[in-house]
C-alpha atoms as a PDB file:
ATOM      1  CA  UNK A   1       0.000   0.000   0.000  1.00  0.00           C
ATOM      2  CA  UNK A   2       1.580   3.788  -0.822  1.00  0.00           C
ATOM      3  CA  UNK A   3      -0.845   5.887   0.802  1.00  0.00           C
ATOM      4  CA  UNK A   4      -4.489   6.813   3.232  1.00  0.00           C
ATOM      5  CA  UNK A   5      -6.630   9.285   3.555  1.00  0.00           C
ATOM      6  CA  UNK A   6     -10.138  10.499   4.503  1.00  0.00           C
ATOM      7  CA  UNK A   7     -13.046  12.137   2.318  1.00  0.00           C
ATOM      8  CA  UNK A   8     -14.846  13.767   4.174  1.00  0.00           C
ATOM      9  CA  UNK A   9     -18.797  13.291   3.085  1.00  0.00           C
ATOM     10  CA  UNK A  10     -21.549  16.010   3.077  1.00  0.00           C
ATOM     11  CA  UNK A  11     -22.267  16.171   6.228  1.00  0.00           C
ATOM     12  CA  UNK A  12     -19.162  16.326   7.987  1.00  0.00           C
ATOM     13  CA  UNK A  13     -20.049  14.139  10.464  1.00  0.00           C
ATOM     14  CA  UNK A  14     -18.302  10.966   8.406  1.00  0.00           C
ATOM     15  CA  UNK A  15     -15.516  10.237   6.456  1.00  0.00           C
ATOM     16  CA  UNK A  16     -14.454   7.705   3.491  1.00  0.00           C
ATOM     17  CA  UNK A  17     -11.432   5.822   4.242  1.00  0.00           C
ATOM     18  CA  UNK A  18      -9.522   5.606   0.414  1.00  0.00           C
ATOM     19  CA  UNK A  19      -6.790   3.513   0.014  1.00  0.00           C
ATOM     20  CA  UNK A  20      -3.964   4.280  -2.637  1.00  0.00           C
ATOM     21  CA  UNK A  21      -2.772   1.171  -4.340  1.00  0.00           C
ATOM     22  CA  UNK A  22      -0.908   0.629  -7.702  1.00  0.00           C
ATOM     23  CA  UNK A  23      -1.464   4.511  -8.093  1.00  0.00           C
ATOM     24  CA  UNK A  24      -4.900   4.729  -7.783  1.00  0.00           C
ATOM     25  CA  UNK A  25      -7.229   5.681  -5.195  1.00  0.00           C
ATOM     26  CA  UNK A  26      -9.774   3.156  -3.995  1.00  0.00           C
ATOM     27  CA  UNK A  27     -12.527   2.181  -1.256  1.00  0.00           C
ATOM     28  CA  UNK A  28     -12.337  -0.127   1.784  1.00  0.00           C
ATOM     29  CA  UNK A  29     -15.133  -2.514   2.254  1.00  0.00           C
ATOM     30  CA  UNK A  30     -17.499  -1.829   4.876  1.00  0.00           C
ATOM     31  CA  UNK A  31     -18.643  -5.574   5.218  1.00  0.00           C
ATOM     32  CA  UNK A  32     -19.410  -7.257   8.660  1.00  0.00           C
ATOM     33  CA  UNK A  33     -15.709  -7.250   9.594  1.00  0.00           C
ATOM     34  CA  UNK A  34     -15.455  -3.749   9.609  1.00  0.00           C
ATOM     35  CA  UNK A  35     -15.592  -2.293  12.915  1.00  0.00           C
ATOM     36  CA  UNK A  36     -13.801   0.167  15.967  1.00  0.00           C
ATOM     37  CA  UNK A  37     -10.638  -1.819  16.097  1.00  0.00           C
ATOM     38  CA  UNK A  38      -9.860  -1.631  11.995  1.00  0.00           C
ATOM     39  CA  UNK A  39     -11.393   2.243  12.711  1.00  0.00           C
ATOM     40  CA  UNK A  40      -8.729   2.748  15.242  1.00  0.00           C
ATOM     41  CA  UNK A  41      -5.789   1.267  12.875  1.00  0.00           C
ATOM     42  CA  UNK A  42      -6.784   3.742  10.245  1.00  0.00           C
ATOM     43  CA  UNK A  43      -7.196   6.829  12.408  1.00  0.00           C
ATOM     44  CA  UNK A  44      -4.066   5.970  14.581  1.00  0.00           C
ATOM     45  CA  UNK A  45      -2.219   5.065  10.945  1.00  0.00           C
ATOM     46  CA  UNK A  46      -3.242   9.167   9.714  1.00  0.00           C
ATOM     47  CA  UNK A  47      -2.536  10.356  13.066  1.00  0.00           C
ATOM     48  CA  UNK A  48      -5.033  10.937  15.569  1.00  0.00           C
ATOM     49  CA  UNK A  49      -5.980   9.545  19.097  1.00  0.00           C
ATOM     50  CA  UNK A  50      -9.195   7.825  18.614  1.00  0.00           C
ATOM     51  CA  UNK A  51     -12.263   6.204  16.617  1.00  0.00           C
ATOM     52  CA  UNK A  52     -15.242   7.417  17.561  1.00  0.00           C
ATOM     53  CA  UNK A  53     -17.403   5.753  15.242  1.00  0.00           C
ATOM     54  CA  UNK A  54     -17.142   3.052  12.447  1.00  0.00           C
ATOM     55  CA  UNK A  55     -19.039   3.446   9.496  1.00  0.00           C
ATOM     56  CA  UNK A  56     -20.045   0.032   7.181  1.00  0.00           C
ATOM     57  CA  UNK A  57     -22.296   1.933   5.290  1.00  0.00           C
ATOM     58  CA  UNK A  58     -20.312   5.659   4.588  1.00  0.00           C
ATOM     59  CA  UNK A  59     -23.023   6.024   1.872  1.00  0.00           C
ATOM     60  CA  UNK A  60     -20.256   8.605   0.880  1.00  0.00           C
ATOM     61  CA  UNK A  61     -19.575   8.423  -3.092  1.00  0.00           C
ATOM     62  CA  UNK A  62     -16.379   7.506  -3.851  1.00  0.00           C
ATOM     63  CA  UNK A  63     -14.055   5.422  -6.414  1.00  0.00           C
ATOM     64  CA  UNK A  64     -15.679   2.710  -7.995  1.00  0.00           C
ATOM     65  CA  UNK A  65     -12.544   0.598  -7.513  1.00  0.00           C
ATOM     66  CA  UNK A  66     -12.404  -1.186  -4.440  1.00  0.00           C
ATOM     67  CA  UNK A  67      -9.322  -1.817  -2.750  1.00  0.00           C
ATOM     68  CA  UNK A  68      -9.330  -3.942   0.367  1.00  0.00           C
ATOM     69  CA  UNK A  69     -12.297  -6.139   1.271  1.00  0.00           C
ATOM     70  CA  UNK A  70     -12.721  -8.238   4.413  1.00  0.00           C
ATOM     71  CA  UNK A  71     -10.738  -6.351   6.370  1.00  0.00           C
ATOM     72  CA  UNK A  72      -9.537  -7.493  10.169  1.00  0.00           C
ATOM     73  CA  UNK A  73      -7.843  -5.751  12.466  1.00  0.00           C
ATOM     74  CA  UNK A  74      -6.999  -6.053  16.161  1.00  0.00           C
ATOM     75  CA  UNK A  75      -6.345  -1.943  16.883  1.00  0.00           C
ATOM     76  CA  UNK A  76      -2.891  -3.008  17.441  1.00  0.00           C
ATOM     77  CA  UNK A  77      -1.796  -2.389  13.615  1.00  0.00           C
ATOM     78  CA  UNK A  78       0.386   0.362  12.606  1.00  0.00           C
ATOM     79  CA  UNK A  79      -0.962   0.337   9.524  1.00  0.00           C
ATOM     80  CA  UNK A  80      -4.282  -0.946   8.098  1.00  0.00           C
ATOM     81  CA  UNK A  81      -2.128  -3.144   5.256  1.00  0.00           C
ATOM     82  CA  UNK A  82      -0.697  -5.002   7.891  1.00  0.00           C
ATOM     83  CA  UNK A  83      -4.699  -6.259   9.301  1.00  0.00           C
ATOM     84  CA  UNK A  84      -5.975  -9.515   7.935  1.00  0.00           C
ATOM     85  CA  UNK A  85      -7.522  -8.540   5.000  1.00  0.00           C
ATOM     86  CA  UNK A  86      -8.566 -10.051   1.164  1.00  0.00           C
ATOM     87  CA  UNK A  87      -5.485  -9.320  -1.383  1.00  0.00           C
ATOM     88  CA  UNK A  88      -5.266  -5.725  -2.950  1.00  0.00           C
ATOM     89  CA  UNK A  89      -7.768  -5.066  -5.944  1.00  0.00           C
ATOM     90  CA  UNK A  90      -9.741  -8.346  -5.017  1.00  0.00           C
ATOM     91  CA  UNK A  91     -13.268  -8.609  -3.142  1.00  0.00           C
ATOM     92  CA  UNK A  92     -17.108  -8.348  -4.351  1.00  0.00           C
ATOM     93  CA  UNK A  93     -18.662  -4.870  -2.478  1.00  0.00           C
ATOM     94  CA  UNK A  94     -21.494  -2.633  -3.457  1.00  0.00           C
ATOM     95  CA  UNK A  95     -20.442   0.833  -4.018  1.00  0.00           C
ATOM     96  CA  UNK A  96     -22.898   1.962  -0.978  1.00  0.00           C
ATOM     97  CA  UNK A  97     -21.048  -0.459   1.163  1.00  0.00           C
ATOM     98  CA  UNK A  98     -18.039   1.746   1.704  1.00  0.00           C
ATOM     99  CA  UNK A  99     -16.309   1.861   5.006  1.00  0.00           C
ATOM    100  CA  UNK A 100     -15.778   4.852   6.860  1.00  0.00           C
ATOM    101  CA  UNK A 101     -14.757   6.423  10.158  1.00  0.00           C
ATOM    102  CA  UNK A 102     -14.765   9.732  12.530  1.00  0.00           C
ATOM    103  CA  UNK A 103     -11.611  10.117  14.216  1.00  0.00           C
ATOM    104  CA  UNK A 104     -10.944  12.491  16.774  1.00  0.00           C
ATOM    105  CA  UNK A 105      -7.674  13.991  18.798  1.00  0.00           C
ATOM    106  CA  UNK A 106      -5.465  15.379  15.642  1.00  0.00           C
ATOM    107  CA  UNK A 107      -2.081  14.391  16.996  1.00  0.00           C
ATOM    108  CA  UNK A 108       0.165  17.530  16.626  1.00  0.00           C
ATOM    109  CA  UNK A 109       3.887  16.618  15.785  1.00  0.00           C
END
């Protein structure tokens, strides 16, 4: 994996976690693995504190690729590439499945 980031949706209250693989940008499955410990790996990987909420339906429009599936982590991780997850540019998800998060606690460096 090269890179992470957030879109933020509408609302501001969520955000789309995009993954950057081979060069281009793609979603994270929100199936029924998704949940506060792979939220916590992602917001501790972009740095902030905490999770507050997991999102398996972001319902945030985003790339139509998708580029992690299945994904499992223990909140451990220091990076969400390291979780359990289904091999890069592999995995069956409806667009309106994509995972998000809210993190919270910007770490300042």
């Amino acid at each position: 994996m090269q890179g992470i980031r957030l879109t933020t949706g509408t609302t501001g209250l969520s955000s789309l976690v995009e993954i950057l693989y081979d060069n281009e940008w793609g979603t994270v499955c929100g199936d029924d693995e998704w949940d506060f410990d792979d939220a916590t790996v992602v917001c501790h990987q972009l740095g902030y504190h905490n999770a507050t909420n997991p999102y398996k339906n972001a319902s945030i429009q985003g790339p139509e690729f998708v580029s992690m599936s299945n994904v499992q982590c223990h909140g451990n991780e220091a990076s969400i590439s390291s979780c359990k997850h289904e091999r890069f540019q592999e995995g069956n998800c409806p667009i309106e499945n994509n995972a998000g998060v809210t993190c919270e606690g910007r770490i300042m460096h």
